[in-house]
Protein backbone atom coordinates (compact mmCIF):
# COMPACT_ATOMS: atom_id res chain seq x y z
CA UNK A 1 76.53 101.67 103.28
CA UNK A 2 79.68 101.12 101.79
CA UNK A 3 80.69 97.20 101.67
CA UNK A 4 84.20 97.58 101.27
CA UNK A 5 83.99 100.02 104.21
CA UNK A 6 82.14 97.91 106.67
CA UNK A 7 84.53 94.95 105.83
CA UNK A 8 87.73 97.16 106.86
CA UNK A 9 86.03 97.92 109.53
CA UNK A 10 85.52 94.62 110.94
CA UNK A 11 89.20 93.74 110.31
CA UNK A 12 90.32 96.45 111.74
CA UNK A 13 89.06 95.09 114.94
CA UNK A 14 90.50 92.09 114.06
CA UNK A 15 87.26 90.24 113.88
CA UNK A 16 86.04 87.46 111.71
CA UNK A 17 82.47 87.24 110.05
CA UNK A 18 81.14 84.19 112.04
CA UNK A 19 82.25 86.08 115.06
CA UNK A 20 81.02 89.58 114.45
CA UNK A 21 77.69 88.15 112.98
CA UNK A 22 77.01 85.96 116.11
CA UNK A 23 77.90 89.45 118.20
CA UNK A 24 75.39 91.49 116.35
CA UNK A 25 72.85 88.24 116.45
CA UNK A 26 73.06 87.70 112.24
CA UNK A 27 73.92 84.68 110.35
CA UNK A 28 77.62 84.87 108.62
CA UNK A 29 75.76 85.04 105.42
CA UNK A 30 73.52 88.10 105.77
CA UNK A 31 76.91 89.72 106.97
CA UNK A 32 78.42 87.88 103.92
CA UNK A 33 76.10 89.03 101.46
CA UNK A 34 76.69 93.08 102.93
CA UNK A 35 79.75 93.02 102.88
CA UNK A 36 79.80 91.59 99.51
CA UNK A 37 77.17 94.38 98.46
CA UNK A 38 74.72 91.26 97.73
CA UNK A 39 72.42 92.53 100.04
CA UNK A 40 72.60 95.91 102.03
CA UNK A 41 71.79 95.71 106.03
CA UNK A 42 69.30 97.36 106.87
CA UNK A 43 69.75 100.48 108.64
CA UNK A 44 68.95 99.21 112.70
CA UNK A 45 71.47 96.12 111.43
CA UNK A 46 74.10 98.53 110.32
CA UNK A 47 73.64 100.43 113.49
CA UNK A 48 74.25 97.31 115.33
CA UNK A 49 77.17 96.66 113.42
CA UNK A 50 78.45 100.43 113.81
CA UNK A 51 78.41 100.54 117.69
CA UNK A 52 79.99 97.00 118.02
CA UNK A 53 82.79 97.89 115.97
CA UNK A 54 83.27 101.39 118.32
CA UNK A 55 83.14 103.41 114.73
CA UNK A 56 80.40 106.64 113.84
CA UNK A 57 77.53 105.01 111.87
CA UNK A 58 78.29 107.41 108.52
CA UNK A 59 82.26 106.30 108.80
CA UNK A 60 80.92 103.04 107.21
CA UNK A 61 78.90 105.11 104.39
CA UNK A 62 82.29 106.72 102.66
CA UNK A 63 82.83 106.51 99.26
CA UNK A 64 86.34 105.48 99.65
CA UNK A 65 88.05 102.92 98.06
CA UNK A 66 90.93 100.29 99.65
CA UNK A 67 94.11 100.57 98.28
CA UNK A 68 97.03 97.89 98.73
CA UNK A 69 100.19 98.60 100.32
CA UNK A 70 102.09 98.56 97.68
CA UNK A 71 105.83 97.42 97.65
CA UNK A 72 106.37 97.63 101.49
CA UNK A 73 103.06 95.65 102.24
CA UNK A 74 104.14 93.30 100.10
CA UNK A 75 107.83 92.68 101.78
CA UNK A 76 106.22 92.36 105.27
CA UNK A 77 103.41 89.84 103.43
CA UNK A 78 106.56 88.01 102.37
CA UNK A 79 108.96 88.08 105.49
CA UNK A 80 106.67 88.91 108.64
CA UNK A 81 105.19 85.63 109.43
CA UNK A 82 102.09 87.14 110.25
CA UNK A 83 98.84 85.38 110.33
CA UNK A 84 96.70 86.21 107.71
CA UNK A 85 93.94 87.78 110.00
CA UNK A 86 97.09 89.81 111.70
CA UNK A 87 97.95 91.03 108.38
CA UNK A 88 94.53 91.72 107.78
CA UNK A 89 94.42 93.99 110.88
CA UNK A 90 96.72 95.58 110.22
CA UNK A 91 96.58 96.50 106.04
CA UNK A 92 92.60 97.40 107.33
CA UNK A 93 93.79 100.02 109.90
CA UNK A 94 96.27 101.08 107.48
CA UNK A 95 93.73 102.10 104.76
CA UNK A 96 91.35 103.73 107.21
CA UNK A 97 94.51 105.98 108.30
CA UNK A 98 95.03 106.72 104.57
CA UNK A 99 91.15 107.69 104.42
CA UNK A 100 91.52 109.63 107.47
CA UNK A 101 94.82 111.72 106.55
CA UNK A 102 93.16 112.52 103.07
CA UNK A 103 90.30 114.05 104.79
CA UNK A 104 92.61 115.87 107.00
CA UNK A 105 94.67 117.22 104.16
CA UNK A 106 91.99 118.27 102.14
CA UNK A 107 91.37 121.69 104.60
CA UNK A 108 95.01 122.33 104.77
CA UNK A 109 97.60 123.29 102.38
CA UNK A 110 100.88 121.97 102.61
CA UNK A 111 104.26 123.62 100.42
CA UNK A 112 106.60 120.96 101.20
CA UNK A 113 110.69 122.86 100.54
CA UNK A 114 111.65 119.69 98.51
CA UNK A 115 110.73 116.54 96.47
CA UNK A 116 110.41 112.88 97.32
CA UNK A 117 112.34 111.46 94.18
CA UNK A 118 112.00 108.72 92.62
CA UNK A 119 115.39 106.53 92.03
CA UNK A 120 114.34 103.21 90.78
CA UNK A 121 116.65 100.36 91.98
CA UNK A 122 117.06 98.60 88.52
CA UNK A 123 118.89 101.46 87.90
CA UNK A 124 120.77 103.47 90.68
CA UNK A 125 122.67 101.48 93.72
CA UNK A 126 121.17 101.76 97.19
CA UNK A 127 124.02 103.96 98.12
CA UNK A 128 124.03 106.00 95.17
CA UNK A 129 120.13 106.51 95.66
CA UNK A 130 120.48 107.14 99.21
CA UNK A 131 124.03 110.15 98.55
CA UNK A 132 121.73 111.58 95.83
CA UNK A 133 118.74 112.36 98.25
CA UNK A 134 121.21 113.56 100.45
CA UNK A 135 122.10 115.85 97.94
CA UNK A 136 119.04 117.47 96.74
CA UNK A 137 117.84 117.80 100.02
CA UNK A 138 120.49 119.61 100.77
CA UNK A 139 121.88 117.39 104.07
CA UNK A 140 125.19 118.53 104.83
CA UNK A 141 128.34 115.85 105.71
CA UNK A 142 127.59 114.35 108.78
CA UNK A 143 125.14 113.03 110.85
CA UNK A 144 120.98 113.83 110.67
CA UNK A 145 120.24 115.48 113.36
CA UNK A 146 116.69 114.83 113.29
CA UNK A 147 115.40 111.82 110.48
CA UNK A 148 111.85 112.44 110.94
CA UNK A 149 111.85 116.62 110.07
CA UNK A 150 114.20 115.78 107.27
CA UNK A 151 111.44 112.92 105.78
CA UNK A 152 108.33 115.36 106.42
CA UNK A 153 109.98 118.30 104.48
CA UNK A 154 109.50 116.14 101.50
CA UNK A 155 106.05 115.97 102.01
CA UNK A 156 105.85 112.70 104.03
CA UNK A 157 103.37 112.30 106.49
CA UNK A 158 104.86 110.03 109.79
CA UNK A 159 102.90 108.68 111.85
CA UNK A 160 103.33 106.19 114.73
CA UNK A 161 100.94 103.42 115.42
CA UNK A 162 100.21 100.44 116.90
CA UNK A 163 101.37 97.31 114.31
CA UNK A 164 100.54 95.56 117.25
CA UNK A 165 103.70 93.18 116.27
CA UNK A 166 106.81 93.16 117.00
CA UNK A 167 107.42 91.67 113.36
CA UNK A 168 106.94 95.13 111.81
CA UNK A 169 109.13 97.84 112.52
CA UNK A 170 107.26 100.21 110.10
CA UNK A 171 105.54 100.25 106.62
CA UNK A 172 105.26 103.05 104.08
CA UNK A 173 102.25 103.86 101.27
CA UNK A 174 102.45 106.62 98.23
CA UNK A 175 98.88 106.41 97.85
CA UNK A 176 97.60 107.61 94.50
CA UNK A 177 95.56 110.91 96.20
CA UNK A 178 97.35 112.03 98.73
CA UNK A 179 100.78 112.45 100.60
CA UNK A 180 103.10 109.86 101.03
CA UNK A 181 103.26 108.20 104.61
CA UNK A 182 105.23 106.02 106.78
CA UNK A 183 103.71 104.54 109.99
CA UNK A 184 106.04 103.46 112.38
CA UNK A 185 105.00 100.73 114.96
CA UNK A 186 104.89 101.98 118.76
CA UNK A 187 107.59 101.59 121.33
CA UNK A 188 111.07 101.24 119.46
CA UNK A 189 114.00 102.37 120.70
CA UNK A 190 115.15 105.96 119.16
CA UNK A 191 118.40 104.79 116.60
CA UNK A 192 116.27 101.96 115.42
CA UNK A 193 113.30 103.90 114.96
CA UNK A 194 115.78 106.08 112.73
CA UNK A 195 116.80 103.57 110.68
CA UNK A 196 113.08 102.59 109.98
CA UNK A 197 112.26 105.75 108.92
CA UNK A 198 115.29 105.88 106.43
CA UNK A 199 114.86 102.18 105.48
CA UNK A 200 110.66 103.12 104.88
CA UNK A 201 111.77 106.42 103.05
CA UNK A 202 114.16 103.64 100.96
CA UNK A 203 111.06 101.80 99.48
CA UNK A 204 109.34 104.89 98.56
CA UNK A 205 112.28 106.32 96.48
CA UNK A 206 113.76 102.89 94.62
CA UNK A 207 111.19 100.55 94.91
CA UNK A 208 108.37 101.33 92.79
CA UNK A 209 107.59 97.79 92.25
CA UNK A 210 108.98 95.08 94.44
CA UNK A 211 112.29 94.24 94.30
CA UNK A 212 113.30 90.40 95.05
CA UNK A 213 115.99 91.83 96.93
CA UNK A 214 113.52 94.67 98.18
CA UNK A 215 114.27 94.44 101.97
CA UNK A 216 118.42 94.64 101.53
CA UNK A 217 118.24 97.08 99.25
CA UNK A 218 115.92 99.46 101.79
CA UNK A 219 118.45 98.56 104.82
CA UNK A 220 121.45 99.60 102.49
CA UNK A 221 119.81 102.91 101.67
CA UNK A 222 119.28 103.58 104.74
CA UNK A 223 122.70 102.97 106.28
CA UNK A 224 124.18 105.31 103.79
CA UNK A 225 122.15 107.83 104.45
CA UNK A 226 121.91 107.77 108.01
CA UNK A 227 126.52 106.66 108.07
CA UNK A 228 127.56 107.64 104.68
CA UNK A 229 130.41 104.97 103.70
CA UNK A 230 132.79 108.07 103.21
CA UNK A 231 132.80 109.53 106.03
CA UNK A 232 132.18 106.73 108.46
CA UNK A 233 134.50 104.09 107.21
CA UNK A 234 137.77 105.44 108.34
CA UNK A 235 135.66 105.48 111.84
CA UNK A 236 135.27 101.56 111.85
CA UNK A 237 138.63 100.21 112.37
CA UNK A 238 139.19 98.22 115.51
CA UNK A 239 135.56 98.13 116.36
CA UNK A 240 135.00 97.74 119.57
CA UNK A 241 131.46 97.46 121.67
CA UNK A 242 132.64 100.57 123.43
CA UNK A 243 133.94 102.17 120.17
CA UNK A 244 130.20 101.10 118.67
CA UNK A 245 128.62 103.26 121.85
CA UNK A 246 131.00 106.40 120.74
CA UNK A 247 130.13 105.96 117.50
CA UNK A 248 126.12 105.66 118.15
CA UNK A 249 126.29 109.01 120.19
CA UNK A 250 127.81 111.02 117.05
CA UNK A 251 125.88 109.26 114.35
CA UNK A 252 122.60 108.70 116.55
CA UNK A 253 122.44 105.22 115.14
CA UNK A 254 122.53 101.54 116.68
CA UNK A 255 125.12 99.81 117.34
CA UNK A 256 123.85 97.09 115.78
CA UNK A 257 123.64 99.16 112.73
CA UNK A 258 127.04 100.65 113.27
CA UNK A 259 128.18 97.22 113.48
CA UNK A 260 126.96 95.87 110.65
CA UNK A 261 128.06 98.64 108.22
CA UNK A 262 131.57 97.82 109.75
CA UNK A 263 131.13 94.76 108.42
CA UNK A 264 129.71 95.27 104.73
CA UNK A 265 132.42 97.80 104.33
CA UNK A 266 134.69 95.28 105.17
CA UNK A 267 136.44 97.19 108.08
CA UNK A 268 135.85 93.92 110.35
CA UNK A 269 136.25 90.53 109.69
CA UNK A 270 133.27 87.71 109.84
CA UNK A 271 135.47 86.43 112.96
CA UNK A 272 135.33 90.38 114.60
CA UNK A 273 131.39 90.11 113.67
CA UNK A 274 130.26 86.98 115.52
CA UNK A 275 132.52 87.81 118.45
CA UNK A 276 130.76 91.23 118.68
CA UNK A 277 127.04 89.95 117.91
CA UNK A 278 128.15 87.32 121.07
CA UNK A 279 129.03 90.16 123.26
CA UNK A 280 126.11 92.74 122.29
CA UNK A 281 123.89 89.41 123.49
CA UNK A 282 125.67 88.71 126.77
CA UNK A 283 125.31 92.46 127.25
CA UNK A 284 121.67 92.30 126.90
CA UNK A 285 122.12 95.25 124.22
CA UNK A 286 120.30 93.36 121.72
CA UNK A 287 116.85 94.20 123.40
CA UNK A 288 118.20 97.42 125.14
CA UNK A 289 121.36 99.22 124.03
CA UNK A 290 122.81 101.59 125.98
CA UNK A 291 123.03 105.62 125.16
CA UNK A 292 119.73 106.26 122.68
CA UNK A 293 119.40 110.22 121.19
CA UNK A 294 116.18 111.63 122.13
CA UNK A 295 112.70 111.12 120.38
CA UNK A 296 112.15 112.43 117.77
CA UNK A 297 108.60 113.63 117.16
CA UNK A 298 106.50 114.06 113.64
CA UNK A 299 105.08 117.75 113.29
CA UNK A 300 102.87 117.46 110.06
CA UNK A 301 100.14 115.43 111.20
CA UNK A 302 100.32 117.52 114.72
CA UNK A 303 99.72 120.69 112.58
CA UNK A 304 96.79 119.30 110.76
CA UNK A 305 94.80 118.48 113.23
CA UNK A 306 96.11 122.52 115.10
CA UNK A 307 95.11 123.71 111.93
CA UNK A 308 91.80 122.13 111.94
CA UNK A 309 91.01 123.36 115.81
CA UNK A 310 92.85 126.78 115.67
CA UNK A 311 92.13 128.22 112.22
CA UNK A 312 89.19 126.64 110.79
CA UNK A 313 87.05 126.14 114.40
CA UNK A 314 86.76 122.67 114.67
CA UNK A 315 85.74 121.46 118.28
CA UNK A 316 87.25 117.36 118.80
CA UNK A 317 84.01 116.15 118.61
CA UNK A 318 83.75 117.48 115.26
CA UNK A 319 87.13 116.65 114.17
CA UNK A 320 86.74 112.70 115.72
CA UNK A 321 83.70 112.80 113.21
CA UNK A 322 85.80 114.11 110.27
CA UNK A 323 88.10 111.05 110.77
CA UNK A 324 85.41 108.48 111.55
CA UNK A 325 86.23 107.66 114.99
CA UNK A 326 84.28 108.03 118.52
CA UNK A 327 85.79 110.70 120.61
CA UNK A 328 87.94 108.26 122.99
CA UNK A 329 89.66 107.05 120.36
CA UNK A 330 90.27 109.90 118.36
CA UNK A 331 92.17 111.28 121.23
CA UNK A 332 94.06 108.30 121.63
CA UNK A 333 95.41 108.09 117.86
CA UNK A 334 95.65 112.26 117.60
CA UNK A 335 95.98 113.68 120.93
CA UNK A 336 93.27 115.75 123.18
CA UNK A 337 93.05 119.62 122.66
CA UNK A 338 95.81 120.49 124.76
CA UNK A 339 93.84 121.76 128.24
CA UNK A 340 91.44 118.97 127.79
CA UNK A 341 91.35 115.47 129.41
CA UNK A 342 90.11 112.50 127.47
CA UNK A 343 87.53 110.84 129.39
């Protein structure tokens, strides 16, 4: 048994001690003392403890280590207003992805065409940062076309989740042994989820420790990549809610994004702003703006698990072990063998 691993695992259910002891019929200090490696359960305990939590018994048994977030976990411990057990939840389930994806990666090799840089923001402007990616990735002028192929052919693993919060629009990890990843929470519209990405793949390129204006600096990165200031900014004048919907179908971004860049880049007046934040709210377009680009959809993490079922044999049951998850939710978080119906 692994005590760090059986504590994750009871967070990641968001469940206290007290509770989870009382489930499994222990007192919260023979849980305590486990998961504190005081005292190891013993092994009908730990069993107990396995099938409450809905996780394989030898999941709890990996050598692993927790990491922390890092600079992103850190803005959303500063700004979210999550709970502490919320945040708890979710930096748990965010470490047993990270232990999941390194297992995954391990049978697969991945040649990524280019580099995730590193641009440190003590040093390089948002903007420059973000027209220097742009760059050496080799984006022409223009919009993306598609944000999340462009991220993963650096080498960045996305994955969507449930954050279970509407607080968190995404986080992103460089873990020290393996691939970089941003999660994205479930359910966002299309543009925003495009900006997330961007603003994520902002905090892994400048902000190798946190930055007191971390959050900005992310969201300004992210606006020049996605708009770049150049070629956008003659497009701003006389903005326009309509002229923001136009403008969101070329550059597949929100208007609320479009609108604010309109703004920074001085092409609108504070006056213009307010009067178009007070229509995009009597529109109802701040909860559901009109004319979103298609999905896009993450292909690395697809082809692992392909990889893992196609060339190396693996049936889902033996793939749902391999991750540390019972078979339901395995095909939840990664998808059934296509042909096969989760039951």
């Amino acid at each position: 048994m692994n005590p760090r691993l059986l504590q994750l695992a009871r967070e990641s259910r968001g469940l206290s001690q007290s509770k989870l002891a009382s489930q499994a019929g222990l007192s919260q200090g023979t849980l305590s003392k486990a998961e504190n490696g005081v005292s190891p359960l013993t092994p009908d305990r730990l069993a107990t403890i396995a099938e409450l939590l809905d996780y394989p018994l030898d999941m709890l048994s990996w050598p692993d280590d927790p990491v922390g977030l890092g600079p992103s976990g850190f803005y959303h411990r500063k700004q979210s207003g999550l709970g502490k057990t919320a945040l708890q939840r979710i930096e748990a389930e965010v470490n047993l992805l990270l232990m999941q994806l390194r297992r995954l990666e391990a049978s697969v090799e991945i040649d990524p065409p280019f580099r995730l840089p590193v641009l440190d923001a003590d040093e390089h402007e948002p903007e420059e940062a973000a027209s220097k990616v742009r760059a050496s990735w080799m984006i022409p002028d223009g919009p993306v076309h598609d944000v999340i192929r462009t991220v993963e052919r650096a080498g960045i693993i996305v994955v969507r989740r449930d954050l279970e919060s509407p607080k968190i629009s995404g986080l992103s990890v460089r873990p020290p042994n393996g691939m970089p990843v941003i999660i994205l929470n479930e359910g966002m519209p299309p543009a925003r989820e495009r900006f997330t990405v961007l603003h994520e793949l902002g905090h892994l390129v400048m902000h190798q420790l946190p930055s007191d204006d971390g959050e900005r600096e992310a969201d300004r990165f992210a606006a020049e990549f996605l708009m770049p200031a150049r070629l956008i900014g003659p497009q701003l004048s006389g903005m326009t809610l309509q002229k923001a919907i136009q403008l969101k179908q070329y550059w597949k971004a929100s208007m609320a994004s479009i609108i604010q860049t309109a703004r920074y880049l001085g092409r609108i007046d504070d006056r213009r702003y307010k009067s178009l934040q007070v229509q995009i709210s009597q529109h109802g377009y701040r909860r559901n703006e009109p004319a979103e680009p298609p999905q896009e959809n993450p292909r690395i993490l697809p082809s692992m698990v392909d990889t893992h079922r196609s060339d190396h044999g693996y049936s889902d049951t033996e793939l749902a072990g391999v991750v540390g998850l019972k078979l339901r939710e395995f095909h939840a978080e990664y998808g059934a063998r296509q042909g096969l119906r989760a039951v």
